[in-house]
PDB file of N, CA and C in Angstrom:
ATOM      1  N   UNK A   1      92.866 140.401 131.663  1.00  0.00           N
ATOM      2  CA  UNK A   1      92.535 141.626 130.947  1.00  0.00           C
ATOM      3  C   UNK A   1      91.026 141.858 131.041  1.00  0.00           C
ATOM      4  N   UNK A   2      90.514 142.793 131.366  1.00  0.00           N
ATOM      5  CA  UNK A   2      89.560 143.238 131.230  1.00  0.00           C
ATOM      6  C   UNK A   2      88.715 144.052 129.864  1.00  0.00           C
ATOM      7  N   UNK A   3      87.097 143.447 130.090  1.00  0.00           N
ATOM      8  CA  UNK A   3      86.915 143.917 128.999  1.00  0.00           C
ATOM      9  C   UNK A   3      85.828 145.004 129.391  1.00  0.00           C
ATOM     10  N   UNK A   4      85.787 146.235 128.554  1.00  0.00           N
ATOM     11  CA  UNK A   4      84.609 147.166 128.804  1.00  0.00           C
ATOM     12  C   UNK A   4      83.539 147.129 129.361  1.00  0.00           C
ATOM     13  N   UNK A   5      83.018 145.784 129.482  1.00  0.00           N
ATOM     14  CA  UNK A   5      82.046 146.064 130.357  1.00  0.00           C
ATOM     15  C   UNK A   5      82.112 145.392 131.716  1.00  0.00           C
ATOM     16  N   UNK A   6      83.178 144.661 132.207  1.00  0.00           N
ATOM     17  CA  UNK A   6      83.660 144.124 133.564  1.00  0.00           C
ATOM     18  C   UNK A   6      84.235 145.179 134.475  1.00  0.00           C
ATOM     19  N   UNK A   7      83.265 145.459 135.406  1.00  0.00           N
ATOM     20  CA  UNK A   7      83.281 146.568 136.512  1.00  0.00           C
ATOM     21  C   UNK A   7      83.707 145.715 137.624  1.00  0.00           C
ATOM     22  N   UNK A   8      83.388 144.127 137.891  1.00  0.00           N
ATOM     23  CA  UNK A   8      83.911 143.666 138.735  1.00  0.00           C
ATOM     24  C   UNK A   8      85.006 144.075 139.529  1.00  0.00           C
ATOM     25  N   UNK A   9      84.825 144.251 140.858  1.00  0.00           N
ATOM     26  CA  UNK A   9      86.206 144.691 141.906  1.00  0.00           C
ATOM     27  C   UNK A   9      86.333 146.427 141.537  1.00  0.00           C
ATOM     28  N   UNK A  10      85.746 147.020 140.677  1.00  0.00           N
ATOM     29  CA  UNK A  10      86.349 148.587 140.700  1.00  0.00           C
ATOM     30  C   UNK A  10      85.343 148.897 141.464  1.00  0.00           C
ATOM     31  N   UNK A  11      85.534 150.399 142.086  1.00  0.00           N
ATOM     32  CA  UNK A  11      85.181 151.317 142.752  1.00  0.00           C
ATOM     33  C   UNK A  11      84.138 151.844 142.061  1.00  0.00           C
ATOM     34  N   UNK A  12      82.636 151.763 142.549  1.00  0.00           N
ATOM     35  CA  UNK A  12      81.410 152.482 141.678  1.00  0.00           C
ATOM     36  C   UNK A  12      80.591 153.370 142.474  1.00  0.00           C
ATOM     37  N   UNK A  13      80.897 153.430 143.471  1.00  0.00           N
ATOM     38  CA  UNK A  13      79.678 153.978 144.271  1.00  0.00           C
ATOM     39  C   UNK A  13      78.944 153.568 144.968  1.00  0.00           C
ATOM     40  N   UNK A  14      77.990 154.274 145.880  1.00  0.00           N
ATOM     41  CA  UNK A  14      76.663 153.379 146.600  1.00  0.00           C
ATOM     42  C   UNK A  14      75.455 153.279 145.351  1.00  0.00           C
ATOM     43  N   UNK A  15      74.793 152.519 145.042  1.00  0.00           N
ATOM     44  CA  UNK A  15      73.311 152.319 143.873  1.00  0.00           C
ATOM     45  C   UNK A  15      71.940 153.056 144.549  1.00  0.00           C
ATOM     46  N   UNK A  16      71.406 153.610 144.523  1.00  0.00           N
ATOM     47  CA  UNK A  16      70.436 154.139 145.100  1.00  0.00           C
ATOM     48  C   UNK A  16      69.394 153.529 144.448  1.00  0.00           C
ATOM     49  N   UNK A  17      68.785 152.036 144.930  1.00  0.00           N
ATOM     50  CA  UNK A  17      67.898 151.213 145.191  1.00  0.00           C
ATOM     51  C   UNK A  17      66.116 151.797 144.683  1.00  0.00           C
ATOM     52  N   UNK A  18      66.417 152.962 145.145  1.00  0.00           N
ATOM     53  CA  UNK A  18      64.771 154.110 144.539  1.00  0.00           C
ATOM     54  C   UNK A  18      65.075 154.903 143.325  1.00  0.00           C
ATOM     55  N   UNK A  19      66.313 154.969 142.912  1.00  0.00           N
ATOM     56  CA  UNK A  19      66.305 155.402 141.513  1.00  0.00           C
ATOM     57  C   UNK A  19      66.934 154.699 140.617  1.00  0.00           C
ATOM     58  N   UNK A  20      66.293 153.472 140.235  1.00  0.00           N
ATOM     59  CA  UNK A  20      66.356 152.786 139.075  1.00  0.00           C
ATOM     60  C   UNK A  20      64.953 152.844 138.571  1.00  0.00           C
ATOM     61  N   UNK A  21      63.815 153.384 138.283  1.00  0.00           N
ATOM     62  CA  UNK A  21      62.686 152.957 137.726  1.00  0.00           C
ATOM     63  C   UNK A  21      62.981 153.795 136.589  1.00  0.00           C
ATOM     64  N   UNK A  22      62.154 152.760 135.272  1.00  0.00           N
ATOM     65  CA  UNK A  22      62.362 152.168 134.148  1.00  0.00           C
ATOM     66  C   UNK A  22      61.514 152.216 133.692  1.00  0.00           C
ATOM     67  N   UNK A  23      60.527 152.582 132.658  1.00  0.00           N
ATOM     68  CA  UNK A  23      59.575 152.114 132.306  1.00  0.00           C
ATOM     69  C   UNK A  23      59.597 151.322 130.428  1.00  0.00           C
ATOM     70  N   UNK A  24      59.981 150.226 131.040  1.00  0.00           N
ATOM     71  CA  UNK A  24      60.091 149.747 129.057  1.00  0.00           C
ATOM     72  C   UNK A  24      59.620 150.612 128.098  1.00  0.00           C
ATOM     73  N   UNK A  25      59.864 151.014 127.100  1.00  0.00           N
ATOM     74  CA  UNK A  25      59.224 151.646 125.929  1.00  0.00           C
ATOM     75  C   UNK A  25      58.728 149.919 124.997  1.00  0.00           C
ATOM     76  N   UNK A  26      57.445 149.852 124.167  1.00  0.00           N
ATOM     77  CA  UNK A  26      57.588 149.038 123.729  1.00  0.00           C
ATOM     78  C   UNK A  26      58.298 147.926 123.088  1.00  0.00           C
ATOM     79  N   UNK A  27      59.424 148.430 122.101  1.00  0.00           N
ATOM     80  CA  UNK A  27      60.567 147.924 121.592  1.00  0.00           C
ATOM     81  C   UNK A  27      61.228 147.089 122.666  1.00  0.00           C
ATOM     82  N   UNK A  28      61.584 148.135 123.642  1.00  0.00           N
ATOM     83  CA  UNK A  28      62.186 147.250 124.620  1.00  0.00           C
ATOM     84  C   UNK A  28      61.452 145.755 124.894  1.00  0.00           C
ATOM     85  N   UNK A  29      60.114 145.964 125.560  1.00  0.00           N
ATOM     86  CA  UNK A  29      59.500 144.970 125.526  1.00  0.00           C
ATOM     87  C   UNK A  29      60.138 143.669 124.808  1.00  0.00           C
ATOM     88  N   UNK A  30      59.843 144.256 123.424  1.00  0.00           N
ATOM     89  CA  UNK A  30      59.501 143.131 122.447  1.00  0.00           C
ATOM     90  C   UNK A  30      61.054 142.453 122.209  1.00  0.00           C
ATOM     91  N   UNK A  31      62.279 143.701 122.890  1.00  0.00           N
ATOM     92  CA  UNK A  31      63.472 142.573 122.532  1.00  0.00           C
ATOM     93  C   UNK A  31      63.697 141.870 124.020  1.00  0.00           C
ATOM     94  N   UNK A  32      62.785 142.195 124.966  1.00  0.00           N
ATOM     95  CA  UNK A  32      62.660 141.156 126.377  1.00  0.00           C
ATOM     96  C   UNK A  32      62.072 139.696 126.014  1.00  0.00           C
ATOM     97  N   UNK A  33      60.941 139.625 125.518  1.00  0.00           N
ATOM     98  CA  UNK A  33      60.066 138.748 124.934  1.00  0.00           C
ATOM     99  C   UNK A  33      61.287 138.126 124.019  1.00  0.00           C
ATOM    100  N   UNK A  34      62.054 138.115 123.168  1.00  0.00           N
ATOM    101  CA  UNK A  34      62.566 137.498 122.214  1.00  0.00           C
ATOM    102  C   UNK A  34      63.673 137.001 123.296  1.00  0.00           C
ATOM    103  N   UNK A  35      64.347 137.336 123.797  1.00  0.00           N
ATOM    104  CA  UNK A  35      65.121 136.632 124.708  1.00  0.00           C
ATOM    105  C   UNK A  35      64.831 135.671 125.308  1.00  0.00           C
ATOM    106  N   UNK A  36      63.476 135.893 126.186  1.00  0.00           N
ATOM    107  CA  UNK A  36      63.200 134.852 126.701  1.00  0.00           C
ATOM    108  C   UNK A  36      62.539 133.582 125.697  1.00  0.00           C
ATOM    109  N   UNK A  37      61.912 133.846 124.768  1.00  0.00           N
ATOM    110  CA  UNK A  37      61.608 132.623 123.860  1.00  0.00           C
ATOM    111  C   UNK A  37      63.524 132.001 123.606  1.00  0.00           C
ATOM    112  N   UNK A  38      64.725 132.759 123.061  1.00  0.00           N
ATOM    113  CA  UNK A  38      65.428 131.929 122.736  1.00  0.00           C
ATOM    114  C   UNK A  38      65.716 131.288 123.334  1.00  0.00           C
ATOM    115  N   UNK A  39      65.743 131.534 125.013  1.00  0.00           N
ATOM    116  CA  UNK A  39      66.711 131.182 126.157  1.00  0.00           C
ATOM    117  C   UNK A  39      65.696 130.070 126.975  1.00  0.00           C
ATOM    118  N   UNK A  40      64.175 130.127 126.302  1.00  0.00           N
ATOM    119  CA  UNK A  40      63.368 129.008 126.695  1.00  0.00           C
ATOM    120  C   UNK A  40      63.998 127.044 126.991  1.00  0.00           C
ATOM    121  N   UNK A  41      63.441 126.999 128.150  1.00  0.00           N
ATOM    122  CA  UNK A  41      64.370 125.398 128.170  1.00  0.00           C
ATOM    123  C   UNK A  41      64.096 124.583 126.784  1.00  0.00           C
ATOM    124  N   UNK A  42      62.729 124.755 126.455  1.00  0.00           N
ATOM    125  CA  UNK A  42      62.238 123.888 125.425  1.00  0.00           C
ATOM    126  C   UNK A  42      62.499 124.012 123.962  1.00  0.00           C
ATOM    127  N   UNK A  43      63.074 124.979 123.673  1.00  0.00           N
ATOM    128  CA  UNK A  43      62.957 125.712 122.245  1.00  0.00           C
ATOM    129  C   UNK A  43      64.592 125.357 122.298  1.00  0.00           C
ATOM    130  N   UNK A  44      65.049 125.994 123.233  1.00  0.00           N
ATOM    131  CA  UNK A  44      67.204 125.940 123.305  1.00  0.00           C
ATOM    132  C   UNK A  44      67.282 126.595 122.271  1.00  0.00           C
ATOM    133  N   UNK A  45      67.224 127.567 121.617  1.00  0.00           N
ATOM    134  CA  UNK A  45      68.022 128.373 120.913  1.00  0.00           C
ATOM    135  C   UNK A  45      69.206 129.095 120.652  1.00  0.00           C
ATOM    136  N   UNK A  46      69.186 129.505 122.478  1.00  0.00           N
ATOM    137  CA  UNK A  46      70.489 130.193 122.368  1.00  0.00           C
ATOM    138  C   UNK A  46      70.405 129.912 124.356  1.00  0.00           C
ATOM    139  N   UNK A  47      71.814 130.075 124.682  1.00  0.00           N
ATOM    140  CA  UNK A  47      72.060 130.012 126.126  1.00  0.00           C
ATOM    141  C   UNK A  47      72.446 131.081 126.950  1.00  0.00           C
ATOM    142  N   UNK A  48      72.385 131.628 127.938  1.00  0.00           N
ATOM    143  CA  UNK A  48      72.652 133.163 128.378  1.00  0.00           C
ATOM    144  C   UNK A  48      74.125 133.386 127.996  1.00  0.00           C
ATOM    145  N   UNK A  49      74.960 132.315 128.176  1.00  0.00           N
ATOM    146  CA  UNK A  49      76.701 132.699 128.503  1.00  0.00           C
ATOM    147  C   UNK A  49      76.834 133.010 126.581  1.00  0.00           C
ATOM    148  N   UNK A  50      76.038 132.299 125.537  1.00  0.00           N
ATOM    149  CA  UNK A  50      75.964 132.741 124.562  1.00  0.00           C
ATOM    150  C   UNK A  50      75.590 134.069 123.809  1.00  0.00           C
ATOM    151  N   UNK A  51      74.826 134.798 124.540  1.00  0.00           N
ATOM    152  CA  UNK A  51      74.304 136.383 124.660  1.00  0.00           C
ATOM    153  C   UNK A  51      75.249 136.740 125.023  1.00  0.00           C
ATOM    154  N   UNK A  52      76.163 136.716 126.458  1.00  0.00           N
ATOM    155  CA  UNK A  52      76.730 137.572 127.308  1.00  0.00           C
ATOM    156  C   UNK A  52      77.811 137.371 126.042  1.00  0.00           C
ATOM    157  N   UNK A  53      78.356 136.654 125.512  1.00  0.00           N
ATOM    158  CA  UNK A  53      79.652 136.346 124.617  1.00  0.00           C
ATOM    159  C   UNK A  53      79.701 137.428 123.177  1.00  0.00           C
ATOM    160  N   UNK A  54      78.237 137.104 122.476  1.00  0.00           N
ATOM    161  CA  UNK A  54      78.055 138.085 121.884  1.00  0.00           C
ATOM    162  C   UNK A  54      78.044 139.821 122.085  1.00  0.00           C
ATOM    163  N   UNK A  55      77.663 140.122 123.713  1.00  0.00           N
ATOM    164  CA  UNK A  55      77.538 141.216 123.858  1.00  0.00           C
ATOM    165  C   UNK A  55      78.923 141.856 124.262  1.00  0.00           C
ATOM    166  N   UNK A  56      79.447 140.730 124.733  1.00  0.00           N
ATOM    167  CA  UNK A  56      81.032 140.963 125.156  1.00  0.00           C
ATOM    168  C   UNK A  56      81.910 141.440 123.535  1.00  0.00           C
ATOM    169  N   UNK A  57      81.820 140.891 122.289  1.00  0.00           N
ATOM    170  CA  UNK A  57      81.976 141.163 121.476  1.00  0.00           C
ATOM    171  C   UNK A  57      82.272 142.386 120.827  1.00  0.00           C
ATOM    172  N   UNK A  58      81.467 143.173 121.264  1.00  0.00           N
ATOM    173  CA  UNK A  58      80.772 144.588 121.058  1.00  0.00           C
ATOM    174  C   UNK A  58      82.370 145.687 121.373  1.00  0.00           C
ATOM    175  N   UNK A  59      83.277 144.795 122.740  1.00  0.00           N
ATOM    176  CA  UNK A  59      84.522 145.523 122.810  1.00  0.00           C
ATOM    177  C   UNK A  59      84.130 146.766 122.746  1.00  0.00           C
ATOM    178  N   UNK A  60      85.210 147.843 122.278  1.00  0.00           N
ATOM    179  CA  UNK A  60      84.887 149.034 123.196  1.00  0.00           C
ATOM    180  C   UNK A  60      83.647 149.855 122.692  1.00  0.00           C
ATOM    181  N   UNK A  61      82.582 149.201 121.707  1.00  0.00           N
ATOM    182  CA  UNK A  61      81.544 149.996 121.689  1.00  0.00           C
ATOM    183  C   UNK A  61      80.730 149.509 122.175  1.00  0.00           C
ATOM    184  N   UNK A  62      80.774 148.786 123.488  1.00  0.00           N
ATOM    185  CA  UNK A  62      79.934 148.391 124.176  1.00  0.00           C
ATOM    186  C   UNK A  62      79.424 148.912 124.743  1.00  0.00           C
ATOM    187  N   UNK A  63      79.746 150.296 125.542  1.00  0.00           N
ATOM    188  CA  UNK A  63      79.191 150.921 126.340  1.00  0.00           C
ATOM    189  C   UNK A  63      78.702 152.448 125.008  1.00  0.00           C
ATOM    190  N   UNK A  64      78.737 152.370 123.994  1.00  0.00           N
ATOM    191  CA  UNK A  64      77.935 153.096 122.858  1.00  0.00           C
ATOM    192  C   UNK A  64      76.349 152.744 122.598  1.00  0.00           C
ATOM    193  N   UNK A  65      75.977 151.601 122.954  1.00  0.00           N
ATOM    194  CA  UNK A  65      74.667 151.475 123.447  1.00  0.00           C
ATOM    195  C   UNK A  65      73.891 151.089 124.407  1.00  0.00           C
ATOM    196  N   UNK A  66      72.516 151.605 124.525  1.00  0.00           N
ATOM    197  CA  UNK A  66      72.382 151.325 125.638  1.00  0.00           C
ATOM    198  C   UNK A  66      72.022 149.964 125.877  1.00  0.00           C
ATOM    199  N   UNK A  67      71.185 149.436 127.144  1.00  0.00           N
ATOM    200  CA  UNK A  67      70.968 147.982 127.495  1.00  0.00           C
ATOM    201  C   UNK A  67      70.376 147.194 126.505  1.00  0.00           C
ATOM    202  N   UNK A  68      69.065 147.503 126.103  1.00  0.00           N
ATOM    203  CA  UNK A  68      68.227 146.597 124.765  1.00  0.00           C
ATOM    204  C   UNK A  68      68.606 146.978 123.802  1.00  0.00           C
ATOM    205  N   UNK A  69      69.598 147.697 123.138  1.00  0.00           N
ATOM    206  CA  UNK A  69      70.072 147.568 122.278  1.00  0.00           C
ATOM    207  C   UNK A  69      71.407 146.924 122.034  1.00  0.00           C
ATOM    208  N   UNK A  70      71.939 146.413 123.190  1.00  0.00           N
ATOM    209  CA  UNK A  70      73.227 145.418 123.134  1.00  0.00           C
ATOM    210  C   UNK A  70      72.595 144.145 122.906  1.00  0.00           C
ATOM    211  N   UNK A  71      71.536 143.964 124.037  1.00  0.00           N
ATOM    212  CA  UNK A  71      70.659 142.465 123.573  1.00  0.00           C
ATOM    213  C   UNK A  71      70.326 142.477 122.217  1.00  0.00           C
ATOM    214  N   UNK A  72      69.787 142.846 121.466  1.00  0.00           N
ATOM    215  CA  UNK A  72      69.337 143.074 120.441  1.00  0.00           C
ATOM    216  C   UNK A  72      70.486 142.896 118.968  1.00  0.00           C
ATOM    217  N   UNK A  73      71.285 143.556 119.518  1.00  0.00           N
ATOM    218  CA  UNK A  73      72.775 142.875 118.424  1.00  0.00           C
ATOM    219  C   UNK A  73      73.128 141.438 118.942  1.00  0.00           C
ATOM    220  N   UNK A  74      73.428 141.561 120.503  1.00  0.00           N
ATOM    221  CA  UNK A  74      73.496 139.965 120.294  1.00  0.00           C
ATOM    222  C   UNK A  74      72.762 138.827 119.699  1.00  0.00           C
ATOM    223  N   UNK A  75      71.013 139.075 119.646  1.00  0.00           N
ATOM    224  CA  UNK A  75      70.212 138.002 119.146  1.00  0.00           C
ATOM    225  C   UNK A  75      70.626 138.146 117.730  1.00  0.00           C
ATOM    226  N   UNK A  76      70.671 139.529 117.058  1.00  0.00           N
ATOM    227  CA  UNK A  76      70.929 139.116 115.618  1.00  0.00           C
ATOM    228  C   UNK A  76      72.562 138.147 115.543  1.00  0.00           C
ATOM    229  N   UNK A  77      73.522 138.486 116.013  1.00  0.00           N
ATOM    230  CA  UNK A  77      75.019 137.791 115.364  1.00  0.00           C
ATOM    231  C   UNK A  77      74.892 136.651 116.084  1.00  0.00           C
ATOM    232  N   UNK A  78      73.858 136.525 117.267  1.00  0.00           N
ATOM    233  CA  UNK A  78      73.684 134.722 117.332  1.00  0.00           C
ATOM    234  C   UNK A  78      72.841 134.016 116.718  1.00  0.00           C
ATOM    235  N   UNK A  79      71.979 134.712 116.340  1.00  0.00           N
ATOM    236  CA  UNK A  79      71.173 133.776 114.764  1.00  0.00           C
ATOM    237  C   UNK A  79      71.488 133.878 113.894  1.00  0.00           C
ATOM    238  N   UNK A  80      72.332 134.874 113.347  1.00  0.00           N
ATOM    239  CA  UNK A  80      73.534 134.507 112.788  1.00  0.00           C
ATOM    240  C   UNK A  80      74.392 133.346 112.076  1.00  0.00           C
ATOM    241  N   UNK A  81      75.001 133.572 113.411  1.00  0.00           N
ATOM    242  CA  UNK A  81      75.917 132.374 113.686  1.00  0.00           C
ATOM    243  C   UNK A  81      75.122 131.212 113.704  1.00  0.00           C
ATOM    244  N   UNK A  82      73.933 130.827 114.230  1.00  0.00           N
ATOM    245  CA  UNK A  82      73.367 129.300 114.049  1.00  0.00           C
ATOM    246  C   UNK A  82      72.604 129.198 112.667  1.00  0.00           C
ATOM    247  N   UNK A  83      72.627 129.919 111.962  1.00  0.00           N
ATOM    248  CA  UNK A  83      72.386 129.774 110.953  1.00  0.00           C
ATOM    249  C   UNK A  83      70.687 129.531 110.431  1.00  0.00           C
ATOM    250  N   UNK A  84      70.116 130.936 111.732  1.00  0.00           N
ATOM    251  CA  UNK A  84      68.505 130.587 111.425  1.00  0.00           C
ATOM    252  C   UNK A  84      68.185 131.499 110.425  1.00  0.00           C
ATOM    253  N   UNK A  85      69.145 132.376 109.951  1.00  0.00           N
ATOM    254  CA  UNK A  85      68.640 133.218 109.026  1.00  0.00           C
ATOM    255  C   UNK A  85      70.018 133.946 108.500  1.00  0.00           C
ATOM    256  N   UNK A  86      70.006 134.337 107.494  1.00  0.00           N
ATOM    257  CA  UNK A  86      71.386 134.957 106.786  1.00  0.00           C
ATOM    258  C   UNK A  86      71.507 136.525 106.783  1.00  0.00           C
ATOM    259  N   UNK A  87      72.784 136.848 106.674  1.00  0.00           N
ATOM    260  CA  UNK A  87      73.038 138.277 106.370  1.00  0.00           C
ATOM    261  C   UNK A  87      71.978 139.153 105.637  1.00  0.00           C
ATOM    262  N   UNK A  88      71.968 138.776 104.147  1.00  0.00           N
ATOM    263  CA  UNK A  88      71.244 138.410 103.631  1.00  0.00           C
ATOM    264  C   UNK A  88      69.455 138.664 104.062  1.00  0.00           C
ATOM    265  N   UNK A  89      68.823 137.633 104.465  1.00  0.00           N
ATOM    266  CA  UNK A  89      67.606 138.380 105.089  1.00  0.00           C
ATOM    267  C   UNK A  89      67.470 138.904 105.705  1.00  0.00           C
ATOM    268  N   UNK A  90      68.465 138.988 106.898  1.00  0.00           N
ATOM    269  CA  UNK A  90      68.619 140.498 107.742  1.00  0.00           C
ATOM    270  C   UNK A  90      68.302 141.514 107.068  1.00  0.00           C
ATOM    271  N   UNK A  91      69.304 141.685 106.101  1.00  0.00           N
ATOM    272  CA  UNK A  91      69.701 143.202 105.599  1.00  0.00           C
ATOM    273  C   UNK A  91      68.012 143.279 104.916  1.00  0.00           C
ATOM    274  N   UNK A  92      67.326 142.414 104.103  1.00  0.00           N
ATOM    275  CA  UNK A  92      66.443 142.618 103.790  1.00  0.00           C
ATOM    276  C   UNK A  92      65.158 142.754 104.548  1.00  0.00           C
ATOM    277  N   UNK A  93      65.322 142.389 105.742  1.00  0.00           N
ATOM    278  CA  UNK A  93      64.258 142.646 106.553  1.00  0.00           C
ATOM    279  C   UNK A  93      64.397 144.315 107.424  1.00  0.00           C
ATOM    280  N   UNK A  94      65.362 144.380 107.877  1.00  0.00           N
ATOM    281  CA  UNK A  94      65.515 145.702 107.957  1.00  0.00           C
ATOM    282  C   UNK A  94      65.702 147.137 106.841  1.00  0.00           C
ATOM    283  N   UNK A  95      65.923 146.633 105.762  1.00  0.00           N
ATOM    284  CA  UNK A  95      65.312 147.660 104.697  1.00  0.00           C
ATOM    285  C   UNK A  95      63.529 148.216 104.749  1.00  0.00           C
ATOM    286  N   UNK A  96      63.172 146.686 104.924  1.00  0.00           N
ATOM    287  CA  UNK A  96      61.376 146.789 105.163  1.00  0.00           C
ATOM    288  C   UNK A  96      61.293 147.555 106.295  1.00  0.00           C
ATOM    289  N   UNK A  97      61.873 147.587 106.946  1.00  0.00           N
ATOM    290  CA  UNK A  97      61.287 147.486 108.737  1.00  0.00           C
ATOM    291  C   UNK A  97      61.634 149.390 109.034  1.00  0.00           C
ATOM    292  N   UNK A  98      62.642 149.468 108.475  1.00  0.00           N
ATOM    293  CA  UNK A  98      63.553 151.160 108.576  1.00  0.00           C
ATOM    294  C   UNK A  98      62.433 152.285 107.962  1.00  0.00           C
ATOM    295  N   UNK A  99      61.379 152.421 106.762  1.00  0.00           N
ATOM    296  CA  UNK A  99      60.654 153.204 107.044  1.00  0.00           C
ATOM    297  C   UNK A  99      59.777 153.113 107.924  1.00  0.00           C
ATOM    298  N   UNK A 100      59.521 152.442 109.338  1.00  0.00           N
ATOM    299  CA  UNK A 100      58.214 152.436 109.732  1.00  0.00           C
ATOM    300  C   UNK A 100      59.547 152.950 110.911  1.00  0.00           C
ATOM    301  N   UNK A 101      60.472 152.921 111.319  1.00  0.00           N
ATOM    302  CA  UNK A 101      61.019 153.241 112.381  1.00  0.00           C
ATOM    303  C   UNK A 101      61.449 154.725 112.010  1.00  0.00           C
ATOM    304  N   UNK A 102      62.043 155.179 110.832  1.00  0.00           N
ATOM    305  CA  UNK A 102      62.087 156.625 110.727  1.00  0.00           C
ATOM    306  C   UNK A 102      60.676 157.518 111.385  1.00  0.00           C
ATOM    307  N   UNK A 103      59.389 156.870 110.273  1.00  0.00           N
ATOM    308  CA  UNK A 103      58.176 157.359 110.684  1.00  0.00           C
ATOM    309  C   UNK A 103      58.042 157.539 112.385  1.00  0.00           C
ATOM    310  N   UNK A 104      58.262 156.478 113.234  1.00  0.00           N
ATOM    311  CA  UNK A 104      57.956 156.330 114.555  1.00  0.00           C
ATOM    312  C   UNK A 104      58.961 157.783 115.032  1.00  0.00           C
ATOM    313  N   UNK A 105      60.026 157.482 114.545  1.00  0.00           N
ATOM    314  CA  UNK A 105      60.884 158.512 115.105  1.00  0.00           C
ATOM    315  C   UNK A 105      60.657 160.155 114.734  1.00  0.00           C
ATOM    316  N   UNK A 106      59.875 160.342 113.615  1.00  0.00           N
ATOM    317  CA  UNK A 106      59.716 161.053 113.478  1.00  0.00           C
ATOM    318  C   UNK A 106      58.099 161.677 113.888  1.00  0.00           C
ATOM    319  N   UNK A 107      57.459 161.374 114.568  1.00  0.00           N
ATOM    320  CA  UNK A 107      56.263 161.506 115.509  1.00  0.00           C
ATOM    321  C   UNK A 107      55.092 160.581 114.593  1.00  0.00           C
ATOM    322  N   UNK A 108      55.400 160.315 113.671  1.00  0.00           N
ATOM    323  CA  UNK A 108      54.391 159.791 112.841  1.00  0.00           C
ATOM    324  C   UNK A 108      53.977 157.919 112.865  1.00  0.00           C
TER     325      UNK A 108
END
């Protein structure tokens, strides 16, 4: 069975190699940077097939967001799950964090 985001073996097209450029927006950045610290050999926090599992998770609203924002749910429900931080301070850290992102969003 396949899951939403396994394209493997279907029919997609040719990729046109000159139109993928990207330019990170900061955020992005900063959930690149956090990946690679978890996925660091030395730190071991978290393992890629552990991301991909979490992002696999996501089922059919997987393709409802875009790329750094699938990473980005996965790091939260895998720290989570290891128990570096709780529901709990989540929710409270993103209460803090949500007026400065309205502001951003809103040109300010």
């Amino acid at each position: 069975m396949r899951g939403p985001q396994d394209y493997g073996g279907l029919p997609a097209g040719p990729v046109d190699p000159e139109n993928n450029e990207h330019d990170p927006t900061h955020w992005e950045k900063t959930v690149d940077a956090m990946m690679m610290l978890l996925f660091d050999q030395r730190r071991r926090l978290a393992r890629v097939d552990e991301s991909r599992r979490m992002q696999e998770a996501l089922g059919e609203d997987y393709h409802k967001y875009p790329y750094y924002e699938r990473w980005l749910q996965a790091i939260s429900w895998l720290l989570l799950e290891k128990g570096v931080f709780t529901q709990e301070e989540l929710d409270a850290k993103m209460a803090e964090v949500r007026p400065r992102l309205e502001a951003e969003r809103n040109g300010g």
